[in-house]
N, C-alpha and C. Protein backbone atom coordinates (compact mmCIF):
# COMPACT_ATOMS: atom_id res chain seq x y z
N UNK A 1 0.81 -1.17 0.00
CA UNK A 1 0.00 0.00 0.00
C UNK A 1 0.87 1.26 0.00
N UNK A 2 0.43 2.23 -0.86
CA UNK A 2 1.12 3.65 -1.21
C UNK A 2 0.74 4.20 0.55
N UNK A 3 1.51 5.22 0.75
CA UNK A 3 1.25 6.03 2.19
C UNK A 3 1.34 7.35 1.51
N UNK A 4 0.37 8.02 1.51
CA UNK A 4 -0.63 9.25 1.03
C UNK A 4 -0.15 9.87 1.25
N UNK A 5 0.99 10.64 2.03
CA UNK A 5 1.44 11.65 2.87
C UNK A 5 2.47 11.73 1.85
N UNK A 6 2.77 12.40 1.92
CA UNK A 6 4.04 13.79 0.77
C UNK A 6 5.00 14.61 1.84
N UNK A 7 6.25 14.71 1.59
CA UNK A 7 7.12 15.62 2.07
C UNK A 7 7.35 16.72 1.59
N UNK A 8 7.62 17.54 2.50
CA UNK A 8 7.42 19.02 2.22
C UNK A 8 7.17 19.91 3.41
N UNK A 9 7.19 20.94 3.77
CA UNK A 9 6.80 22.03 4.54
C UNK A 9 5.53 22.51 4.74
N UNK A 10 5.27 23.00 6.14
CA UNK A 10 4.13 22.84 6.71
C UNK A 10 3.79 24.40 6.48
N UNK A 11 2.64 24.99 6.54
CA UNK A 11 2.11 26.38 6.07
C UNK A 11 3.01 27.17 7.67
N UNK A 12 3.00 26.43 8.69
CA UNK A 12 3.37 27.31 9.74
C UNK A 12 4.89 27.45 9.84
N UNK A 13 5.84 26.59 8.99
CA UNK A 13 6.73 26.24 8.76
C UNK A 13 7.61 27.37 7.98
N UNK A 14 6.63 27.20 6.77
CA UNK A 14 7.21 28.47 5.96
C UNK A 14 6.79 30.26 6.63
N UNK A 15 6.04 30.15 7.42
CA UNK A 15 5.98 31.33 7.88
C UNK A 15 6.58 31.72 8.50
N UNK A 16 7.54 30.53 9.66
CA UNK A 16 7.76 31.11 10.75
C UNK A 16 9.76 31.43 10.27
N UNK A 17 9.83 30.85 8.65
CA UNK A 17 10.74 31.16 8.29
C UNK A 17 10.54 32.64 7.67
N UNK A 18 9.97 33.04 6.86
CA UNK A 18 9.69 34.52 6.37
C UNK A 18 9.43 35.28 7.34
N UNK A 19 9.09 35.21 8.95
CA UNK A 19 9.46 36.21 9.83
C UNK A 19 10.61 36.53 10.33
N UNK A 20 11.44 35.10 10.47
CA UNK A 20 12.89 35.64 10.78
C UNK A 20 13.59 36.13 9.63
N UNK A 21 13.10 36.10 8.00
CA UNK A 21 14.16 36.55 7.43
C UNK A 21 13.56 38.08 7.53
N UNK A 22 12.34 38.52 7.60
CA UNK A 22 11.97 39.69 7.54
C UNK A 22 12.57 40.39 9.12
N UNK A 23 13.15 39.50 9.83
CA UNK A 23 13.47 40.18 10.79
C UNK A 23 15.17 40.54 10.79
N UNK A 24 16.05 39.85 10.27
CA UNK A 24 17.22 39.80 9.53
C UNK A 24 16.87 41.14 8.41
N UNK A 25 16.19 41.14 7.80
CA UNK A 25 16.02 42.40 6.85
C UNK A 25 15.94 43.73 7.55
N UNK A 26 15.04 43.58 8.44
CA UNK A 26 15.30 44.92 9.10
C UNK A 26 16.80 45.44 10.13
N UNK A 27 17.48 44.72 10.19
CA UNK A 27 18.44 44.55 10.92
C UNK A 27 19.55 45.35 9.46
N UNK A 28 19.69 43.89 8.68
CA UNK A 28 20.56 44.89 7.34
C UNK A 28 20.22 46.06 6.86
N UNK A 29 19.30 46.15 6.17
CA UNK A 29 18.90 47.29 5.32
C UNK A 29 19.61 48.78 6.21
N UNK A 30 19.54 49.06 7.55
CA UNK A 30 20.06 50.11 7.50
C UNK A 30 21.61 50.01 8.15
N UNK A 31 21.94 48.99 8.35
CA UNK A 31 23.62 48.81 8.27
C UNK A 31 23.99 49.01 6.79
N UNK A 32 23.54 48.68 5.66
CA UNK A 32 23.89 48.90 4.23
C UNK A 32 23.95 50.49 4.21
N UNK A 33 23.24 50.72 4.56
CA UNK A 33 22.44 52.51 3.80
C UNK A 33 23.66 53.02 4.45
N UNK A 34 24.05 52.47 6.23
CA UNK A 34 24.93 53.32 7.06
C UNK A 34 26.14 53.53 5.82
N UNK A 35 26.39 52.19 5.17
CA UNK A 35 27.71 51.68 4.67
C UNK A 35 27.80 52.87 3.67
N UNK A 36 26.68 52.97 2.91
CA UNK A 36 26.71 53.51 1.51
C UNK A 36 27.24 55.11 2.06
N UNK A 37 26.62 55.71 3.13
CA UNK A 37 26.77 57.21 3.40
C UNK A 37 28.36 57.14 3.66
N UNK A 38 28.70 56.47 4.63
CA UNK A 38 30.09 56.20 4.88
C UNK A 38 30.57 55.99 3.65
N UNK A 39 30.71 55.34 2.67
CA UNK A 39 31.94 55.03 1.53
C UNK A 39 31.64 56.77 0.48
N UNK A 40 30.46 57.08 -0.04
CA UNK A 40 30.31 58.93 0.01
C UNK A 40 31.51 59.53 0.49
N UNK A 41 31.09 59.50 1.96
CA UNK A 41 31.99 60.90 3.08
C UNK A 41 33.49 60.38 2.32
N UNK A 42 34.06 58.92 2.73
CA UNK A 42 35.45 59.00 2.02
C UNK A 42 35.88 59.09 0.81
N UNK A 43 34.83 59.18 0.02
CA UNK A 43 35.29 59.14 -1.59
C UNK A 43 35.55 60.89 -1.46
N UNK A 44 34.21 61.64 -0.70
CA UNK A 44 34.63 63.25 -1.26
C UNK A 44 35.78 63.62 -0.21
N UNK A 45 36.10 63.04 1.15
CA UNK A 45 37.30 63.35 1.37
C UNK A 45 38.29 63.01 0.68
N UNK A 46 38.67 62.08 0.14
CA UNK A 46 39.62 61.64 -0.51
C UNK A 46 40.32 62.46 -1.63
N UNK A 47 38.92 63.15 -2.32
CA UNK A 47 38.79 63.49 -3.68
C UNK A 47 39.26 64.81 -3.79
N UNK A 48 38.18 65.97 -1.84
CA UNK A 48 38.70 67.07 -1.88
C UNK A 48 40.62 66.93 -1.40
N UNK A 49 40.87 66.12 -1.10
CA UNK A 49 42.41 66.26 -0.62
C UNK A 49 43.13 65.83 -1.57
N UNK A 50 42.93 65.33 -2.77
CA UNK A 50 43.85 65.07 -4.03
C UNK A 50 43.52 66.67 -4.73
N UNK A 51 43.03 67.47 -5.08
CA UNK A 51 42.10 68.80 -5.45
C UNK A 51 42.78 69.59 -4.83
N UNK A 52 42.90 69.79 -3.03
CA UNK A 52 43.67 70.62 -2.84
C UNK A 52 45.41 70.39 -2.52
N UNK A 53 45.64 69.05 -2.93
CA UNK A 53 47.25 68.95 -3.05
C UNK A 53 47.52 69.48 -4.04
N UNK A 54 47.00 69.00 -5.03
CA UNK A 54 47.30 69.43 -6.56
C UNK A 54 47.25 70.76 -6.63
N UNK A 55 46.06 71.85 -6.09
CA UNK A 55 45.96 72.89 -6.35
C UNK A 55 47.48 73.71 -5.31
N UNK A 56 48.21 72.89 -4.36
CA UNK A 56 48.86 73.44 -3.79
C UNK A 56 50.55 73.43 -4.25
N UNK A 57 50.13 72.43 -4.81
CA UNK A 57 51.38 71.97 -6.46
C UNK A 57 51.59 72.85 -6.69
N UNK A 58 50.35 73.27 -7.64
CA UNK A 58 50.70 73.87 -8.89
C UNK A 58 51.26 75.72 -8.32
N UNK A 59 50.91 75.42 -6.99
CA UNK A 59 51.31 77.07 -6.26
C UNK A 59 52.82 77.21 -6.07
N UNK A 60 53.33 76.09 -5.27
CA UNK A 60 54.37 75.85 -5.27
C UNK A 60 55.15 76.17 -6.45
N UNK A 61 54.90 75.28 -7.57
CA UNK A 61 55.79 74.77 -8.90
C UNK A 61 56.14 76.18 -9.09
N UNK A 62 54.99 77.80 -9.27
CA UNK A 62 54.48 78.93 -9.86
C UNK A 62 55.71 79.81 -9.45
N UNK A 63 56.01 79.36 -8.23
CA UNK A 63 57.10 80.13 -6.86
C UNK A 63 58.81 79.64 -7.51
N UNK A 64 58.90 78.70 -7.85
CA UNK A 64 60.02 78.37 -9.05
C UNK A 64 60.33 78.98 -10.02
N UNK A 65 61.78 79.34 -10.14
CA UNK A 65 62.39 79.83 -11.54
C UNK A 65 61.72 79.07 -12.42
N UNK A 66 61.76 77.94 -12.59
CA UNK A 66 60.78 77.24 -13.64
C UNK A 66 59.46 77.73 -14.31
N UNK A 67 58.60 78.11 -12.87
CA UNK A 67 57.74 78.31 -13.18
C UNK A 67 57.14 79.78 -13.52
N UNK A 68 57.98 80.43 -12.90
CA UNK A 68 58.10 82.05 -13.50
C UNK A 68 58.22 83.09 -11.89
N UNK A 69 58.45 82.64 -11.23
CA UNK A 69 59.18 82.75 -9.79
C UNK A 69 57.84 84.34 -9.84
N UNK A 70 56.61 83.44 -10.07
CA UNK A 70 55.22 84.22 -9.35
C UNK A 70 54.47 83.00 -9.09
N UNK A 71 54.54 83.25 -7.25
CA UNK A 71 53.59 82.29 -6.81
C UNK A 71 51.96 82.84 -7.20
N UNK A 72 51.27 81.85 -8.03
CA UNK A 72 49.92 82.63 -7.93
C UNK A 72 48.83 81.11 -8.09
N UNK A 73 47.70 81.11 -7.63
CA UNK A 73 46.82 79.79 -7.67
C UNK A 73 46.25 79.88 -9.22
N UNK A 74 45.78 78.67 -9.12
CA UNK A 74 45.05 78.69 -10.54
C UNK A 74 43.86 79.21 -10.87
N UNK A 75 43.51 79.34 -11.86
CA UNK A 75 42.48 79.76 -12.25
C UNK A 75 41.37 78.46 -12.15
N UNK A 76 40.26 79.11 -12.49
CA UNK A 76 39.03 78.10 -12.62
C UNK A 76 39.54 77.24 -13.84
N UNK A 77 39.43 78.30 -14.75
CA UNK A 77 40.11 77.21 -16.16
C UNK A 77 41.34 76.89 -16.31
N UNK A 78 42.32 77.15 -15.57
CA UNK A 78 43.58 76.20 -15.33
C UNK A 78 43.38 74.93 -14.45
N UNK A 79 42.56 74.92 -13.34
CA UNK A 79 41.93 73.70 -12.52
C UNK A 79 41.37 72.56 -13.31
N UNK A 80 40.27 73.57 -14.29
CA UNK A 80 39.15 72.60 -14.89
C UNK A 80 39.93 71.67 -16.03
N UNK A 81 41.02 72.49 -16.45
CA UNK A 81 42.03 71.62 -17.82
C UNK A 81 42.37 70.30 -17.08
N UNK A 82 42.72 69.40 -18.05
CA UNK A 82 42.79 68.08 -17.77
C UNK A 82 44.67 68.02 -17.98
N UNK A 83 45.20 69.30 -17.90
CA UNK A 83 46.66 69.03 -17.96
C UNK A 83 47.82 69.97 -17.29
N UNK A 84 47.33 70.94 -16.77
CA UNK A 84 47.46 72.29 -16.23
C UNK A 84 47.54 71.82 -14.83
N UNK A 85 46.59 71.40 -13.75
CA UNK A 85 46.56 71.25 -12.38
C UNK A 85 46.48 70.16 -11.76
N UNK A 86 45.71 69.41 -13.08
CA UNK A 86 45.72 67.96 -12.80
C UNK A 86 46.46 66.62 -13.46
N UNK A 87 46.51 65.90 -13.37
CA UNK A 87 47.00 64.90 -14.69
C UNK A 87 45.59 64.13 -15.12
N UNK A 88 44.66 64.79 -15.53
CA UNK A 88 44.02 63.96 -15.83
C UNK A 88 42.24 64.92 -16.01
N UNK A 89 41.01 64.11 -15.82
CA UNK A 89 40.08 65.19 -15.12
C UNK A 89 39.99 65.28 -13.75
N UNK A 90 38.51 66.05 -13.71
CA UNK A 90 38.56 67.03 -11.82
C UNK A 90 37.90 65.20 -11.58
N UNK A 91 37.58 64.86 -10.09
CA UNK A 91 37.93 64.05 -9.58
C UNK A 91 35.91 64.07 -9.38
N UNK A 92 35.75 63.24 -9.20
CA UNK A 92 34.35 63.17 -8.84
C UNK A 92 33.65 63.45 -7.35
N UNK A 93 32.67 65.00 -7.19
CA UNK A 93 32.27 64.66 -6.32
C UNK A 93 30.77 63.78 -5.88
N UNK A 94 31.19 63.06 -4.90
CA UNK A 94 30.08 62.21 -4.85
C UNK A 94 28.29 62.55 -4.28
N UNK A 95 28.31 63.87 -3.71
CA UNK A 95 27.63 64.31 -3.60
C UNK A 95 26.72 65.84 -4.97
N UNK A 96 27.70 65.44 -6.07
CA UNK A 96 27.00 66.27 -7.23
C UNK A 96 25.77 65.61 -7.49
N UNK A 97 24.59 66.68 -7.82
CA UNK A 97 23.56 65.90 -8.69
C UNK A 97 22.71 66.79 -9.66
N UNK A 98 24.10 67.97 -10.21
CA UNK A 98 23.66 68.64 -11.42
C UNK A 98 24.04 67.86 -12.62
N UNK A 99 23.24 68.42 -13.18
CA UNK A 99 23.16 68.25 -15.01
C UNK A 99 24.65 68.05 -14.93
N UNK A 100 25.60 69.13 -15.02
CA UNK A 100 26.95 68.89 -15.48
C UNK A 100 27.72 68.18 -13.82
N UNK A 101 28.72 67.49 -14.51
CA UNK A 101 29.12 66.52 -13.11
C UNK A 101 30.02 67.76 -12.94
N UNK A 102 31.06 67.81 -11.63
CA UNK A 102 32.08 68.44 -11.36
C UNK A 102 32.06 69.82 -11.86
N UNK A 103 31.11 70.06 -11.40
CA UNK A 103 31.45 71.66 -12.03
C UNK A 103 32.06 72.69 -11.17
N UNK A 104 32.83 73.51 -11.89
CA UNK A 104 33.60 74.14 -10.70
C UNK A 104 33.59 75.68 -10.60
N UNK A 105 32.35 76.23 -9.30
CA UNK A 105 31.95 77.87 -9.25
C UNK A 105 32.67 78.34 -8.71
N UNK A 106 32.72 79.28 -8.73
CA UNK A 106 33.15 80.63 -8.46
C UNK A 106 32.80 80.82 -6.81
N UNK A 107 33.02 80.54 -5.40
CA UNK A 107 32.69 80.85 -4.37
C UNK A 107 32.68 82.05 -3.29
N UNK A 108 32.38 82.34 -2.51
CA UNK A 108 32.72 83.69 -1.91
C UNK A 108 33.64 83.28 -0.30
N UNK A 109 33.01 82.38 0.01
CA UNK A 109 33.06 81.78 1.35
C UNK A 109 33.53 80.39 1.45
N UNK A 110 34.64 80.11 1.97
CA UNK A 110 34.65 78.45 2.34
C UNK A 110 33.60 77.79 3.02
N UNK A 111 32.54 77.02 2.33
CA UNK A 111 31.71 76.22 2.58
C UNK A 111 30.03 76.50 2.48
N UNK A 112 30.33 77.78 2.10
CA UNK A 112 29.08 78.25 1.14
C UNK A 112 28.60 78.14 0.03
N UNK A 113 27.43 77.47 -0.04
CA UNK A 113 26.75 76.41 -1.16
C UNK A 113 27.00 77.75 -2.23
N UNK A 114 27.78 77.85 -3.67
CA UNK A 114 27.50 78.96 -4.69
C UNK A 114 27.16 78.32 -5.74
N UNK A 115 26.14 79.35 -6.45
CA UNK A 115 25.54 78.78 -7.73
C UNK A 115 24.38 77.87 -7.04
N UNK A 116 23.70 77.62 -8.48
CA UNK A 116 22.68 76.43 -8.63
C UNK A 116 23.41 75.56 -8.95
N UNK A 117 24.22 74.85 -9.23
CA UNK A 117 24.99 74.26 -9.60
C UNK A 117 25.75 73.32 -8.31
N UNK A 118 25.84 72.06 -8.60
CA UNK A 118 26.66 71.63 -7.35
C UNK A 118 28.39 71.18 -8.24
N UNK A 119 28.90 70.11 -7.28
CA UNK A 119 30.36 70.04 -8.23
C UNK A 119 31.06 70.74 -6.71
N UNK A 120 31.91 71.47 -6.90
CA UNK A 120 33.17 72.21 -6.05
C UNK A 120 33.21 73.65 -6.38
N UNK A 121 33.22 73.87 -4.88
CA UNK A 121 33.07 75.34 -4.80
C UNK A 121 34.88 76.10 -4.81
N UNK A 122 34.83 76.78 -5.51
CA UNK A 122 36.65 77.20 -5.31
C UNK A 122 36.87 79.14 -5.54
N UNK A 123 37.80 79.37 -4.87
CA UNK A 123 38.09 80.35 -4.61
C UNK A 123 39.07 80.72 -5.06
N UNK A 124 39.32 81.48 -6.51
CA UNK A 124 40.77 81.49 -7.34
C UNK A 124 41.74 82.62 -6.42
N UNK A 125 41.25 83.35 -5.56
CA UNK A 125 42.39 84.29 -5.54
C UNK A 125 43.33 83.66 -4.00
N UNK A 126 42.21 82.93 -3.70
CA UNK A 126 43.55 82.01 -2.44
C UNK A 126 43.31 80.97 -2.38
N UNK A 127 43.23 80.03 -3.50
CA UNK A 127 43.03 78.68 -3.74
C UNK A 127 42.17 77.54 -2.69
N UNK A 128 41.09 77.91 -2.38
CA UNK A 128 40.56 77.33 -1.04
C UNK A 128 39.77 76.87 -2.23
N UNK A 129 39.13 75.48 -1.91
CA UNK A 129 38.19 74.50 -2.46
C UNK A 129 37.73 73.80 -1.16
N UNK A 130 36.30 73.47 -2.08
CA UNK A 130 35.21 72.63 -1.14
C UNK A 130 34.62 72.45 -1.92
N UNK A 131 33.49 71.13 -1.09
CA UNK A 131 32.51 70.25 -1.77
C UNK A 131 31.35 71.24 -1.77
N UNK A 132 31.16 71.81 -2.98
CA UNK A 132 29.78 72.92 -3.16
C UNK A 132 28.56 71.92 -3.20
N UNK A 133 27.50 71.53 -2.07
CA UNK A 133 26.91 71.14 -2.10
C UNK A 133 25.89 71.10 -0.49
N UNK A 134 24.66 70.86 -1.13
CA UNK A 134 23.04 71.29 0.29
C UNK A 134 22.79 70.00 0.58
N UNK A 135 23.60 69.02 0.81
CA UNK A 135 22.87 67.97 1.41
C UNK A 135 23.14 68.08 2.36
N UNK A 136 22.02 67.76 3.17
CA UNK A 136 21.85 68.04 4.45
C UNK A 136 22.08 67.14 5.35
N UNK A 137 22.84 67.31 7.08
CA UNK A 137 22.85 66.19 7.64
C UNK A 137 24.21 65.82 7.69
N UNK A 138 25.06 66.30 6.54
CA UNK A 138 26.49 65.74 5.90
C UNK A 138 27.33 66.64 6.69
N UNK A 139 27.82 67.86 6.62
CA UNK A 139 28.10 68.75 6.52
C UNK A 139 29.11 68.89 5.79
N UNK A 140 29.48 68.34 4.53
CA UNK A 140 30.38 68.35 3.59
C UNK A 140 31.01 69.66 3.33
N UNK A 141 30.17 70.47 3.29
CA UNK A 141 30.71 72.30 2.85
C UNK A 141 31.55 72.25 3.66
N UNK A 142 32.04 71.85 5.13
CA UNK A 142 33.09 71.94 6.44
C UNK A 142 33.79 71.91 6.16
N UNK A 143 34.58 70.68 5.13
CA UNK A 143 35.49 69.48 4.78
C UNK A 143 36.76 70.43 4.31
């Protein structure tokens, strides 16, 4: 004689598994999110401190017979060139979320959001840069 009964999982079985994973879910989900804000903060630190080495380079180099023994910072469009301040392009900030990535305004104040525009805020006549940007909570403009 066949025995009728089938293996498999019981309705209370599978439930009482989809509460612990839903309870595991709430546990991750905001250790991730923590992760994601955290790897942000070090990418634009990282990014503003390669930005202002370079910009402190190219001050240096300026102060050299080489370079014409006038220390002076760069310009917006000596920064923005991909061969002038940098070796390469401007560096990504991770908190941009204009139309144009990296864009780089004209500021008045270290850490004062300028323009509509986000990207890096910079100051040509004494080479001060920051992360030009209103997200809130961050305080990235500090940095």
């Amino acid at each position: 004689m066949r025995d009728s009964r089938r293996g498999g999982f019981t309705l209370i079985e599978l439930v009482i598994v989809i509460v612990i994973l839903g309870i595991l879910a709430t546990q991750a989900i905001p250790t991730y999110l923590s992760l994601v804000d955290d790897a942000k903060k070090a990418s634009g630190k990282a990014n503003l401190g390669a930005l202002r080495s370079s910009i402190s380079v190219y001050y240096a180099y300026k102060a050299t017979p080489m370079g014409g023994e006038s220390a002076t910072w760069p310009s917006i469009t000596q920064l923005t060139d991909e061969s002038t301040v940098l070796n390469g392009e401007m560096p990504d900030n991770p908190y941009d979320t204009g139309a144009t990535k990296n864009d780089v305004t004209t500021g008045t104040a270290r850490g004062v959001v300028s323009g509509a525009a986000m990207g890096w805020g910079y100051i040509p006549t004494s080479g001060v840069i920051w992360i030009n940007s209103s997200t809130s909570g961050i305080s990235e403009n500090g940095w």
